[in-house]
N, C-alpha and C. Protein backbone atom coordinates (compact mmCIF):
# COMPACT_ATOMS: atom_id res chain seq x y z
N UNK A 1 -96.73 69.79 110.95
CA UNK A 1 -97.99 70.50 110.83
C UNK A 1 -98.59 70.30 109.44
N UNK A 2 -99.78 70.34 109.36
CA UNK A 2 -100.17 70.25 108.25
C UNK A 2 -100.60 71.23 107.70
N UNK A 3 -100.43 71.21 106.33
CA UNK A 3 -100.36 72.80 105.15
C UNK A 3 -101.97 73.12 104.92
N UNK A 4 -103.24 72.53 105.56
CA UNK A 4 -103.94 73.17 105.54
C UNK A 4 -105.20 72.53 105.82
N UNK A 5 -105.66 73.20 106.97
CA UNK A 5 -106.46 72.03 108.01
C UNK A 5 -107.67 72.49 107.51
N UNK A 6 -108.82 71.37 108.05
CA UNK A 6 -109.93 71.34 107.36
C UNK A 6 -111.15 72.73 107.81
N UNK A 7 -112.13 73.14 107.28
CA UNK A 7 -113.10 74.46 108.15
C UNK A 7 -113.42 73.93 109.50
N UNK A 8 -113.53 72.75 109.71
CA UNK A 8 -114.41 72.22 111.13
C UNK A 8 -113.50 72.38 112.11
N UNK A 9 -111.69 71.53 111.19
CA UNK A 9 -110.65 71.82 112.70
C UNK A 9 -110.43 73.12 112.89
N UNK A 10 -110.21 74.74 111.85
CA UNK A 10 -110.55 75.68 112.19
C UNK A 10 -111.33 76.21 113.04
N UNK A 11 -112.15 76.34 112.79
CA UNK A 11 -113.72 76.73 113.67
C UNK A 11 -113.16 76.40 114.87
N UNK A 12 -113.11 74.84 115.58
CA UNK A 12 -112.97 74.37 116.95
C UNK A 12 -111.86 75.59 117.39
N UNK A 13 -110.94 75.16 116.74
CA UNK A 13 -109.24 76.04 117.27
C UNK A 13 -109.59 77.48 117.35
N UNK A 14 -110.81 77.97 116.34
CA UNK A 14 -110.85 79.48 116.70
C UNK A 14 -111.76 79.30 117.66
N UNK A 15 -112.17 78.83 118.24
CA UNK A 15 -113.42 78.88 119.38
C UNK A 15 -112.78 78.87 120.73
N UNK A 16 -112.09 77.60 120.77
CA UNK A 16 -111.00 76.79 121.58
C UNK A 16 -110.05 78.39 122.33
N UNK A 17 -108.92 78.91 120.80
CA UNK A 17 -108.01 80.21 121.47
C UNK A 17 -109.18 81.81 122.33
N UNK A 18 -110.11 81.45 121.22
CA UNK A 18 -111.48 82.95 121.95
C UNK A 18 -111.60 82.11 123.12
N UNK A 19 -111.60 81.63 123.66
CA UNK A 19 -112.37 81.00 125.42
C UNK A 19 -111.00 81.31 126.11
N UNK A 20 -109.72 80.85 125.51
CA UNK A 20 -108.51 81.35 126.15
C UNK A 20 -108.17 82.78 126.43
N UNK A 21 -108.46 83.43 125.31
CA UNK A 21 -107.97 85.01 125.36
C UNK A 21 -108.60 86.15 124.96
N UNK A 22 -109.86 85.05 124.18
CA UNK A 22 -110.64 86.10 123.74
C UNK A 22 -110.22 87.03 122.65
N UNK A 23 -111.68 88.15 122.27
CA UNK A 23 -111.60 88.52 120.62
C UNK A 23 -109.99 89.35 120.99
N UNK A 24 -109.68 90.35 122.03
CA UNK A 24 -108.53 90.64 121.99
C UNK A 24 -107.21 89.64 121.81
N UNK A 25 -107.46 88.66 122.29
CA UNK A 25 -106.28 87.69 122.28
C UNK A 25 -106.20 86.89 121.18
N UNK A 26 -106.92 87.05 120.14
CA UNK A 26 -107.26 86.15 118.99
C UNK A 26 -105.77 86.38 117.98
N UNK A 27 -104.90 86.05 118.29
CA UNK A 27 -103.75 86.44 116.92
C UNK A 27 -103.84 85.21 116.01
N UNK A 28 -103.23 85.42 115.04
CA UNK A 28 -103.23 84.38 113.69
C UNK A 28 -101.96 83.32 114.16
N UNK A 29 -101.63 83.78 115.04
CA UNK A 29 -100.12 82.87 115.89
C UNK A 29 -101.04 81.56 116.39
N UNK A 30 -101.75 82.13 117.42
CA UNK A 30 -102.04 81.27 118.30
C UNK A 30 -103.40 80.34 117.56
N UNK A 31 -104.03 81.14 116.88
CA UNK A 31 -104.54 80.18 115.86
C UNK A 31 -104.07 78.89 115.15
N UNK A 32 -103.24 79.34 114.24
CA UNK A 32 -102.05 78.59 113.68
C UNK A 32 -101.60 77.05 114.31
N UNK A 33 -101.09 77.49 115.39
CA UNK A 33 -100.47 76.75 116.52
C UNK A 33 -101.90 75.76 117.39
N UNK A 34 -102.91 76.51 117.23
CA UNK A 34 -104.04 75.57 117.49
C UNK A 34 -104.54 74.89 116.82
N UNK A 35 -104.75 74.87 115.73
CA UNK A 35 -105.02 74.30 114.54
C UNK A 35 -104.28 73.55 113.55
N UNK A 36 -102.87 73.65 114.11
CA UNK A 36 -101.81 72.83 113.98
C UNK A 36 -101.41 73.02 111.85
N UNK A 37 -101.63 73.69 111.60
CA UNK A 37 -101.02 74.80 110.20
C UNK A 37 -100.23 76.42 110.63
N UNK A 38 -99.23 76.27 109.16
CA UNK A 38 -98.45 77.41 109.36
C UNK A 38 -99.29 78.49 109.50
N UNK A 39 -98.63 79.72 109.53
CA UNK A 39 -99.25 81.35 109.30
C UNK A 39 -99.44 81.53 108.08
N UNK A 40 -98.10 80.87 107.21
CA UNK A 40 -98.74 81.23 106.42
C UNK A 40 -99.88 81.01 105.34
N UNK A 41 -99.48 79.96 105.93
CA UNK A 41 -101.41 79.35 104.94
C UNK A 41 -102.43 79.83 105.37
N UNK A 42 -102.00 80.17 106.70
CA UNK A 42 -103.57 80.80 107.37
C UNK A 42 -103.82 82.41 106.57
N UNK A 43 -102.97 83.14 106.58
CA UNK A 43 -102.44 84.56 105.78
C UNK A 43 -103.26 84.17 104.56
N UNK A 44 -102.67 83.33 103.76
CA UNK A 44 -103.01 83.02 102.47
C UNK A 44 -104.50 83.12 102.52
N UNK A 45 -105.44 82.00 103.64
CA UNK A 45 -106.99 81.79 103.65
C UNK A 45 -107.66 83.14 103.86
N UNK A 46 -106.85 83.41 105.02
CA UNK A 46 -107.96 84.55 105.71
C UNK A 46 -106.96 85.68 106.30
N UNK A 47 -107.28 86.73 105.10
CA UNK A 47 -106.55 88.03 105.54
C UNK A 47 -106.58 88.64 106.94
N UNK A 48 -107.63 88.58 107.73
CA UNK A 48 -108.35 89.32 108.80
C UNK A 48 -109.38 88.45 109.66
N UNK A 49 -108.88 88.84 110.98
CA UNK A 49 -109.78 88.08 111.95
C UNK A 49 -110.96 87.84 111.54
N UNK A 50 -112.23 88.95 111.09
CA UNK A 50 -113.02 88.65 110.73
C UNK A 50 -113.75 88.17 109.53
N UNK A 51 -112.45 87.53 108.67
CA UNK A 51 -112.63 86.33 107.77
C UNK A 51 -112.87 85.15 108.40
N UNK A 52 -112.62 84.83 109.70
CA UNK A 52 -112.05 83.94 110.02
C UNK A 52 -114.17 83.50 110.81
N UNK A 53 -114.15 84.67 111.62
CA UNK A 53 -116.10 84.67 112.10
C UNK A 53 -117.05 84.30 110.62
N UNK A 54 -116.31 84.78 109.66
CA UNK A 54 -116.95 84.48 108.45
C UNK A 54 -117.31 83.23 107.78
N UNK A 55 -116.07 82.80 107.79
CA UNK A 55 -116.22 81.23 107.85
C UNK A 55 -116.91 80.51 109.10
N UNK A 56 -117.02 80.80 109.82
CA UNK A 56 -117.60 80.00 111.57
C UNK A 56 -119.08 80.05 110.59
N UNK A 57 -119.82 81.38 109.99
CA UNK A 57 -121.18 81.50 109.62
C UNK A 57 -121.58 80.60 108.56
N UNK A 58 -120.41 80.18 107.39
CA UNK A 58 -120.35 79.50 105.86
C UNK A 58 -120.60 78.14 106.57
N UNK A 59 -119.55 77.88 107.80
CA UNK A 59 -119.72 76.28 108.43
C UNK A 59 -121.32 76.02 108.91
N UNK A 60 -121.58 76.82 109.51
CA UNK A 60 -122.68 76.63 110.23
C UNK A 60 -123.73 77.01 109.18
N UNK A 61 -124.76 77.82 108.12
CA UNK A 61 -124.79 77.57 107.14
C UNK A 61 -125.16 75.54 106.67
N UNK A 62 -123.85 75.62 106.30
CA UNK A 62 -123.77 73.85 105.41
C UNK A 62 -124.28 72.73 106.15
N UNK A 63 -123.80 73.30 107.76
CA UNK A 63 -124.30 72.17 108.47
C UNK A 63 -125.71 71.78 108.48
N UNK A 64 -126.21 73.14 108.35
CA UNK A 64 -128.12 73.08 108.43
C UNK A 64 -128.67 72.57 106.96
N UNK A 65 -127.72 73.29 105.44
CA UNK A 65 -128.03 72.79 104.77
C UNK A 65 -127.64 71.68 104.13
N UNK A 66 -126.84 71.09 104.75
CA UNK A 66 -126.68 69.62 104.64
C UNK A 66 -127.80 68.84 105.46
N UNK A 67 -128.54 69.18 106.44
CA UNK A 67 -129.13 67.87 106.98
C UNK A 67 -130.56 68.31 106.34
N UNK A 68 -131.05 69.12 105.79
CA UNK A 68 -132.02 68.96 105.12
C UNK A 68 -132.85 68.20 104.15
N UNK A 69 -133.98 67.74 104.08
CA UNK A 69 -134.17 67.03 103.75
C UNK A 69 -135.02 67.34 102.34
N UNK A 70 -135.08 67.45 101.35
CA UNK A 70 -136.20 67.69 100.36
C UNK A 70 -137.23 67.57 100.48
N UNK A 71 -138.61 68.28 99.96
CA UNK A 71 -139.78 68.50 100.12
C UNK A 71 -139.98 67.70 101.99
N UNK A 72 -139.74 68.53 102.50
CA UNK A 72 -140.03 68.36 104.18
C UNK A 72 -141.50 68.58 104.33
N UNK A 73 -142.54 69.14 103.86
CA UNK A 73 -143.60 69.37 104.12
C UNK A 73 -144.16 70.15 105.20
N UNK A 74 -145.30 70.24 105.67
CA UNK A 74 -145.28 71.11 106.99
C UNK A 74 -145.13 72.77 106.41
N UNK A 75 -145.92 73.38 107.65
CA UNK A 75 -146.02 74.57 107.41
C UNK A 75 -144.79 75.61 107.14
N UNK A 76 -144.56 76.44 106.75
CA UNK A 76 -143.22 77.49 106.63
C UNK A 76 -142.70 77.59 107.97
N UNK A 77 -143.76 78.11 108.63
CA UNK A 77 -143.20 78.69 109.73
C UNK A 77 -142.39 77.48 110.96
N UNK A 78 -142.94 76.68 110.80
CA UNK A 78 -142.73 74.99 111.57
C UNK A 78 -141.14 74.74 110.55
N UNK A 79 -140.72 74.63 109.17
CA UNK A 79 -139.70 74.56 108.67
C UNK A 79 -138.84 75.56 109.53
N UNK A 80 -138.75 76.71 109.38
CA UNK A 80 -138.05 77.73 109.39
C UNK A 80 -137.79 77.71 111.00
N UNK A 81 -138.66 77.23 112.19
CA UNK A 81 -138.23 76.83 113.28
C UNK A 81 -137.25 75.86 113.47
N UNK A 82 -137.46 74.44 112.39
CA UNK A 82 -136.69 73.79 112.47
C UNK A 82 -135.03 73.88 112.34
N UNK A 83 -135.36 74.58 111.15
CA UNK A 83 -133.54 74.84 110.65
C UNK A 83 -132.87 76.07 111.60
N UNK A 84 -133.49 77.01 112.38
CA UNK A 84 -133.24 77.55 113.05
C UNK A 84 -132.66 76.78 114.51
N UNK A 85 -133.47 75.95 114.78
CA UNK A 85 -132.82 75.25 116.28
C UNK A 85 -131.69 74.22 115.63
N UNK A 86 -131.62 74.10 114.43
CA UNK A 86 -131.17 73.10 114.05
C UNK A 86 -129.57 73.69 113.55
N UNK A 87 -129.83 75.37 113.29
CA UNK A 87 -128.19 76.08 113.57
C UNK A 87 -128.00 75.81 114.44
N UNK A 88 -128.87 76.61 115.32
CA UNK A 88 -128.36 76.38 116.95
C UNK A 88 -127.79 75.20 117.33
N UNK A 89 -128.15 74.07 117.47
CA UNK A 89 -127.58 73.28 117.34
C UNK A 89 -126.07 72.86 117.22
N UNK A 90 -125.68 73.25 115.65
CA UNK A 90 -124.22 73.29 115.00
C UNK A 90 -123.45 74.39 116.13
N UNK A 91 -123.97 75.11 116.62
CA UNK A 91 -123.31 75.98 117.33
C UNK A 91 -122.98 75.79 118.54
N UNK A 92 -123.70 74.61 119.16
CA UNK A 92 -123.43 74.63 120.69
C UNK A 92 -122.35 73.53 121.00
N UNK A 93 -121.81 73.22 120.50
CA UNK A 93 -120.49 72.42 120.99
C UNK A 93 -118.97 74.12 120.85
N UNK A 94 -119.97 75.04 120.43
CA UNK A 94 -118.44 76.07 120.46
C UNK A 94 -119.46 77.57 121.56
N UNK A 95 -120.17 77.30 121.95
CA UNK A 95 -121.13 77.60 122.58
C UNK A 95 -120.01 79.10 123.62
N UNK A 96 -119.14 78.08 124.45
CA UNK A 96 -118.04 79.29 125.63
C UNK A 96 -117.70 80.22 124.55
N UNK A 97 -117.05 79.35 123.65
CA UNK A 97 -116.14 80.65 122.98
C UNK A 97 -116.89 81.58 122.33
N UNK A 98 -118.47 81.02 121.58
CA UNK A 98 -119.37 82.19 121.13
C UNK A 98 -119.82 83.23 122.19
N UNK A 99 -119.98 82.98 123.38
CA UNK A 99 -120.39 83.65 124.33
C UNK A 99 -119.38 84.57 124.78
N UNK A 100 -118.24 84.06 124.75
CA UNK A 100 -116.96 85.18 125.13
C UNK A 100 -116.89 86.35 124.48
N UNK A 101 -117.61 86.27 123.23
CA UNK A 101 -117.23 87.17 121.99
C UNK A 101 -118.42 87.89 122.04
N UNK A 102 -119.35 87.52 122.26
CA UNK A 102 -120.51 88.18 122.50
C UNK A 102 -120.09 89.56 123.64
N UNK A 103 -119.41 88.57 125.06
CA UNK A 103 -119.52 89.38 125.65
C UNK A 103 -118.02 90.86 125.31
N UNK A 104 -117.00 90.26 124.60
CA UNK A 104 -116.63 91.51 123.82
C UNK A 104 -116.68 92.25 122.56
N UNK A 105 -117.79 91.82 122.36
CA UNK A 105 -118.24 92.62 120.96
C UNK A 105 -118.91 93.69 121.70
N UNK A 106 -119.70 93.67 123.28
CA UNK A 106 -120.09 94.98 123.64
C UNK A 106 -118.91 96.05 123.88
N UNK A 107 -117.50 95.49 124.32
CA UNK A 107 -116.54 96.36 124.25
C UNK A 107 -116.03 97.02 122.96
N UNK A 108 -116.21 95.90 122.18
CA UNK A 108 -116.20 96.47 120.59
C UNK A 108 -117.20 96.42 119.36
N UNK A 109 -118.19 97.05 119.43
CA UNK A 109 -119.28 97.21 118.69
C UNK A 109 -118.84 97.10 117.07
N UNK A 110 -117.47 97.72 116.70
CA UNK A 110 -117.75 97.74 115.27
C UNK A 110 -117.69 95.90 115.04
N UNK A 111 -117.07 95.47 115.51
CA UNK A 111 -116.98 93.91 115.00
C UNK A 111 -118.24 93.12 114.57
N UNK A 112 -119.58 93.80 115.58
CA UNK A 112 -121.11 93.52 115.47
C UNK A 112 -121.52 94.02 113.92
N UNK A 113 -120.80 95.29 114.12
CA UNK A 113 -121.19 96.23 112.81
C UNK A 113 -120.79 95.79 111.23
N UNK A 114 -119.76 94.96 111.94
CA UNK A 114 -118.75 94.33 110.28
C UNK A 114 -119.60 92.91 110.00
N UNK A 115 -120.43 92.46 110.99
CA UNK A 115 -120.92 90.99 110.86
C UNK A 115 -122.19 91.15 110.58
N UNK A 116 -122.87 92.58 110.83
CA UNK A 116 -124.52 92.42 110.54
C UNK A 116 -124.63 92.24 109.22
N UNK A 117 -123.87 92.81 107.70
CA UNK A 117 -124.71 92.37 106.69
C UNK A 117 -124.90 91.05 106.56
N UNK A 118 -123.78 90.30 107.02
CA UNK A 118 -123.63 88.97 106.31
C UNK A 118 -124.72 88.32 107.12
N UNK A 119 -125.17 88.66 108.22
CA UNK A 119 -125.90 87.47 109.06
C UNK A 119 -127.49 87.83 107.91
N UNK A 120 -127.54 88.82 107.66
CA UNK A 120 -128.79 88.57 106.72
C UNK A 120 -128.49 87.90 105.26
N UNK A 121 -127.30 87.26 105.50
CA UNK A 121 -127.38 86.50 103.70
C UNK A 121 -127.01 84.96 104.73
N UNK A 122 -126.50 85.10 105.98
CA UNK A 122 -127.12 83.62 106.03
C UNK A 122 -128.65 83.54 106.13
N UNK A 123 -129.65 84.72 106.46
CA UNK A 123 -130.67 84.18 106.87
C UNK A 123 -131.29 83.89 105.39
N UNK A 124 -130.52 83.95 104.33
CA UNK A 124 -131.28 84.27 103.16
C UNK A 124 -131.36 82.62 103.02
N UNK A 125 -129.88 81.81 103.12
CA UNK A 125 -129.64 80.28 103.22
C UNK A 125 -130.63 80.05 103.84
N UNK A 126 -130.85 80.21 105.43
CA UNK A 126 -132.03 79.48 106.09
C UNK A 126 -133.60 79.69 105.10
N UNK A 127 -133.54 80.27 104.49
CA UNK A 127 -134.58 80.59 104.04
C UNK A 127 -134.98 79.29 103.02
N UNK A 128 -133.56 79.29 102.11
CA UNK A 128 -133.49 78.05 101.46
C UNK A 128 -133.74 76.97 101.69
N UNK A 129 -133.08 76.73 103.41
CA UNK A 129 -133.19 75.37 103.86
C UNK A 129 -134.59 75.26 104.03
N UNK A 130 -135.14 76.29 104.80
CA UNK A 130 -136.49 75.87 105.02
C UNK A 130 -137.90 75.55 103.46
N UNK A 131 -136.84 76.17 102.48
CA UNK A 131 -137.90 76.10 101.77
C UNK A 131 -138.72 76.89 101.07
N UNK A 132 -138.69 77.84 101.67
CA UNK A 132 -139.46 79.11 101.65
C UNK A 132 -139.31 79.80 100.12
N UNK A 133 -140.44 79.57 99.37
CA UNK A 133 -140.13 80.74 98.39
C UNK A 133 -140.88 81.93 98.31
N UNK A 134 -139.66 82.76 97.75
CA UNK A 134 -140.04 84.18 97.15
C UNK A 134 -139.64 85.10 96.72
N UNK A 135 -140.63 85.92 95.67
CA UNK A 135 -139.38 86.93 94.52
C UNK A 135 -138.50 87.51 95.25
N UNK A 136 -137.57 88.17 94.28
CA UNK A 136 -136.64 88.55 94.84
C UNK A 136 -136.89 89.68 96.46
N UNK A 137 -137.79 90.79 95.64
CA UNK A 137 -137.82 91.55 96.52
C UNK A 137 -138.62 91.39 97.95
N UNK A 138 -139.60 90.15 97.97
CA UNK A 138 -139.61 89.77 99.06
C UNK A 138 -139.34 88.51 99.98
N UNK A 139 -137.81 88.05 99.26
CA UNK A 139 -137.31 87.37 99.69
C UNK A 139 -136.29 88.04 100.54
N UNK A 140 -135.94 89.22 100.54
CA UNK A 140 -135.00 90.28 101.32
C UNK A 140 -135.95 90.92 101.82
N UNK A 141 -137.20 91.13 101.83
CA UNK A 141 -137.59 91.29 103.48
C UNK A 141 -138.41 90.30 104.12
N UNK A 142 -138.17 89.38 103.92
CA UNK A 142 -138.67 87.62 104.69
C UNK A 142 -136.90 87.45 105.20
N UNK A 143 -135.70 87.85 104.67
CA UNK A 143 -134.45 87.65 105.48
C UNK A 143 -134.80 88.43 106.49
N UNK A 144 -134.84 89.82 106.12
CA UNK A 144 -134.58 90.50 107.20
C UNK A 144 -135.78 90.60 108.67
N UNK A 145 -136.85 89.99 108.15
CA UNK A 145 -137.40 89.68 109.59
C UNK A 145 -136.93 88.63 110.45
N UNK A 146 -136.64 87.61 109.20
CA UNK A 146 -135.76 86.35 109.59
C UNK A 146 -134.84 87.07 110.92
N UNK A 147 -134.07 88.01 110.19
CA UNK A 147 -132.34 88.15 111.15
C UNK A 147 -133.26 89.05 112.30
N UNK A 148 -134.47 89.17 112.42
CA UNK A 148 -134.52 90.04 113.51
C UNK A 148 -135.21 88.79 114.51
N UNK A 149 -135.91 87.68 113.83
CA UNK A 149 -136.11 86.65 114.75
C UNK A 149 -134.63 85.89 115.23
N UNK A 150 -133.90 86.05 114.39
CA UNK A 150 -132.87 85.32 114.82
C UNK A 150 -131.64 85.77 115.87
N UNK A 151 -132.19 87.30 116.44
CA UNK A 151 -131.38 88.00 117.08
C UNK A 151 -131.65 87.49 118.13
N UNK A 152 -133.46 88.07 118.54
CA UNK A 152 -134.16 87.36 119.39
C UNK A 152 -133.88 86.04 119.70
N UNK A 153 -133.79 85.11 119.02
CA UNK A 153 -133.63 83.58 119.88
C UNK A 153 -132.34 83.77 120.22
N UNK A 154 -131.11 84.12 119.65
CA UNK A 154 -129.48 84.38 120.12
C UNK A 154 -129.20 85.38 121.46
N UNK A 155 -130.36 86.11 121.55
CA UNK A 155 -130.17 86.69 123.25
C UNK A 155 -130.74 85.55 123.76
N UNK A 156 -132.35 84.49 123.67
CA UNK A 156 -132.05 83.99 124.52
C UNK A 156 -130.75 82.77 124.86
N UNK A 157 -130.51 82.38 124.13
CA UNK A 157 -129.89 81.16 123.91
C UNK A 157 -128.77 81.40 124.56
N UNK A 158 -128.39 82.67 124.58
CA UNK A 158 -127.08 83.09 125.18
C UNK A 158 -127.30 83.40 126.64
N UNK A 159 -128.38 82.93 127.48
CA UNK A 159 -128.92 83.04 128.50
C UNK A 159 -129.40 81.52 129.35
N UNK A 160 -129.34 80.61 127.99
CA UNK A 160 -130.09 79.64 128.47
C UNK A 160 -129.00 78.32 128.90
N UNK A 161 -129.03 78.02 130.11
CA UNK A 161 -128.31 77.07 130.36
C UNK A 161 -129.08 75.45 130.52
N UNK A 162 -130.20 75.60 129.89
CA UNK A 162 -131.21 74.23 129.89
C UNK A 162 -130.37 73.28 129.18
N UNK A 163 -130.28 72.17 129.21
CA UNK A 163 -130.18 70.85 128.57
C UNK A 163 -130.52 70.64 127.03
N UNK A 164 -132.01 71.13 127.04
CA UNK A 164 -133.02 71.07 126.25
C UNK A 164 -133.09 72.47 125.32
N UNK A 165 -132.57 73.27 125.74
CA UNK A 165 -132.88 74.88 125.06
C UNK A 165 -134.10 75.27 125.21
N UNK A 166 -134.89 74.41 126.25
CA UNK A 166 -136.34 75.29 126.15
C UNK A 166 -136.41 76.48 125.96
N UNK A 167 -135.59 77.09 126.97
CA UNK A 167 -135.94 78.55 126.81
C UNK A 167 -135.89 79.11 125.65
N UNK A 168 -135.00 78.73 125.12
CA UNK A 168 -134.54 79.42 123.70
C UNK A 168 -135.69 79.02 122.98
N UNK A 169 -136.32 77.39 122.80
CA UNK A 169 -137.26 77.07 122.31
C UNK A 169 -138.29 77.77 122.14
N UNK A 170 -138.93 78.40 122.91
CA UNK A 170 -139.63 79.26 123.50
C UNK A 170 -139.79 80.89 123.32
N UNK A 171 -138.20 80.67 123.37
CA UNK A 171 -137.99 82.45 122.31
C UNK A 171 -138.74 82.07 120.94
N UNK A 172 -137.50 81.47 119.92
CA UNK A 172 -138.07 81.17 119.13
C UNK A 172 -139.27 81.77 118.78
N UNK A 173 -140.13 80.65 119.25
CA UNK A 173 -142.08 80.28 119.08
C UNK A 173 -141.90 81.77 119.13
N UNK A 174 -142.04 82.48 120.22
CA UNK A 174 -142.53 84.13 120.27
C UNK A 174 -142.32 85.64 119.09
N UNK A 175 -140.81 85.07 118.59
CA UNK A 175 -140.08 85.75 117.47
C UNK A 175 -141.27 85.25 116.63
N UNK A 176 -141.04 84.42 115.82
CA UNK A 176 -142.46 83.70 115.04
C UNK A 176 -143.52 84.35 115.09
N UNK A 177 -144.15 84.03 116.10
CA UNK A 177 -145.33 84.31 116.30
C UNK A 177 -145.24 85.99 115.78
N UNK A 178 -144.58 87.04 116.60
CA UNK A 178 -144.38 88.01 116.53
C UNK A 178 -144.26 88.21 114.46
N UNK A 179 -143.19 87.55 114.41
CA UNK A 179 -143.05 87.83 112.84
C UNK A 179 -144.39 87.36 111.82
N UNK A 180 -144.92 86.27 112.40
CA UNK A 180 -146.11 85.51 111.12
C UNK A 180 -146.94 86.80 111.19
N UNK A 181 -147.01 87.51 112.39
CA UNK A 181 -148.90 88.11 112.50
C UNK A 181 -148.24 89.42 111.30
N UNK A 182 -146.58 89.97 111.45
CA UNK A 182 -146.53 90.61 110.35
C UNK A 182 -146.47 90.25 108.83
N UNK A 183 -145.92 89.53 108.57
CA UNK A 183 -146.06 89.06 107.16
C UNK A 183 -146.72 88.58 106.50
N UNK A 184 -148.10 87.98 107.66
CA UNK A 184 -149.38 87.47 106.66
C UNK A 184 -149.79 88.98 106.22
N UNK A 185 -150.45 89.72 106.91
CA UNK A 185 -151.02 91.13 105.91
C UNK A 185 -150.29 91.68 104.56
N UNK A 186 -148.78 91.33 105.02
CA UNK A 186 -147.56 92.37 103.41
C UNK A 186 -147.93 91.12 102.57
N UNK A 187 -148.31 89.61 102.67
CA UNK A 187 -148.83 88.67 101.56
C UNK A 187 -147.56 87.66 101.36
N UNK A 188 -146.91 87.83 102.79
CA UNK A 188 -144.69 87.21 102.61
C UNK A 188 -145.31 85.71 102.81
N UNK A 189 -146.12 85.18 102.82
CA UNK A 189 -145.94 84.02 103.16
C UNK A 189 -146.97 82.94 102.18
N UNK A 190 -146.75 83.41 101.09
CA UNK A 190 -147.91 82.90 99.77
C UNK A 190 -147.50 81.13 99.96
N UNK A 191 -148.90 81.03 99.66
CA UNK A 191 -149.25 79.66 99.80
C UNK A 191 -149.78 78.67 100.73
N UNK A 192 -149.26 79.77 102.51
CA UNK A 192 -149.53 78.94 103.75
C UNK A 192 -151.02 79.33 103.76
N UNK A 193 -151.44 78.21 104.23
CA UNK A 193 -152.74 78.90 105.05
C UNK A 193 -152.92 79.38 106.52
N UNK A 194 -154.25 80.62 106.33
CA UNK A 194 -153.81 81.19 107.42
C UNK A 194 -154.62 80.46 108.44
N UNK A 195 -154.19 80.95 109.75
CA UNK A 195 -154.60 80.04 110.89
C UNK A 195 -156.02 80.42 111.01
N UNK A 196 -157.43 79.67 111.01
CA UNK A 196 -158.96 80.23 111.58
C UNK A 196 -158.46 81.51 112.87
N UNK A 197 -159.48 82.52 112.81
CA UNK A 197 -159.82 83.22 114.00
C UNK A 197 -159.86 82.48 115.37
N UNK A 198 -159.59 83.31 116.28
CA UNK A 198 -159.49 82.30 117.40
C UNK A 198 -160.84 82.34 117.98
N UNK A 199 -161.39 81.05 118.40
CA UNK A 199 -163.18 81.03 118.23
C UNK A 199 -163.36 80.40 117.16
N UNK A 200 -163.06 80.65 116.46
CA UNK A 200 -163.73 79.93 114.94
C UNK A 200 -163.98 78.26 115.09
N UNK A 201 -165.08 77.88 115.04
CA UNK A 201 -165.76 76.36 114.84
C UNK A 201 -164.93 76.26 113.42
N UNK A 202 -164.69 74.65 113.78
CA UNK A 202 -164.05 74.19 112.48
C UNK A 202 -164.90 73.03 112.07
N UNK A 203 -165.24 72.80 110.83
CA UNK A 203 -166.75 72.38 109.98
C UNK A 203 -166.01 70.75 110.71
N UNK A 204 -166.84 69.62 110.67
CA UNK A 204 -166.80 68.38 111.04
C UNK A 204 -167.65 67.76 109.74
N UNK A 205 -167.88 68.20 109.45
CA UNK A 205 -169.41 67.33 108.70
C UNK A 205 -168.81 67.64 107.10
């Protein structure tokens, strides 16, 4: 076995044992043994199961901000779609086992409860990836509408058995939409321009 396998062969092996047994069946044994490292290195990495979801978020995270590209151009909101389908993405090859957990995190709510702060400091990353700047203080509430669009597309996605993710696609757009019409008035989105009135003639001449 080897003394200490990489985050990606992790991730799979924790995805891989959750589809087997799920968040109850999740021991650091059967981890271990999936991932082909001792306990105790695993002990050493990650005190607690939900170190372990923690890292699944850090992976997924890098993956988006690794394929980014510098000055991408294009509107905020068109970025911030992108890197969003573009988690999604990183996520759907572990897709069963996220869904398993979903469906027992309703049996066990605090586990939701131990994972909500952090999902708003990944949305703070997506924020990065996309680009997006802004001071501090309203860069924490541009996350946190973020994590409320991002709830929204994760119910649908967790629904959507398309090829394509339309549906989810589709969430998405609506979260957006829903979020732009709030944050143009609070001023969260300095620099975009805003869209003409609908009706509005646009000058030709």
């Amino acid at each position: 076995m080897s003394e200490k396998a990489p985050d990606e062969t992790l991730i799979a092996a924790l995805w891989r044992v959750m589809v087997a047994h799920g968040w109850p069946g999740l021991t650091m044994r059967r981890l271990a043994a999936e991932a082909g490292m001792d306990t105790a290195t695993l002990r050493e990495r990650f005190p607690t199961r939900l170190d372990l979801l923690l890292l699944h978020g850090r992976v997924m995270d890098q993956a988006v901000l690794a394929g980014t590209i510098p000055g991408q151009g294009g509107s905020a909101r068109d970025r911030i779609f992108d890197v969003l389908m573009r988690r999604l993405d990183a996520m759907q090859p572990h897709r069963e086992g996220i869904l398993r957990l979903f469906d027992d995190m309703r049996r066990d709510p605090a586990v939701a409860l131990a994972l909500a702060p952090h999902i708003g400091v990944a949305m703070r990353w997506m924020l990065e990836a996309a680009e997006v700047e802004a001071k501090s203080c309203e860069a924490r509430l541009l996350a946190l509408g973020l994590t409320g669009v991002w709830l929204a597309t994760i119910r649908a996605w967790s629904r959507d058995d398309s090829p394509d993710m339309g549906t989810t696609m589709a969430a998405l757009d609506a979260a957006l939409d829903r979020a732009e019409r709030i944050a143009r008035p609070l001023g969260l989105l300095r620099g975009e321009a805003a869209p003409p009135p609908a009706g509005e003639a646009t000058e030709t001449s």
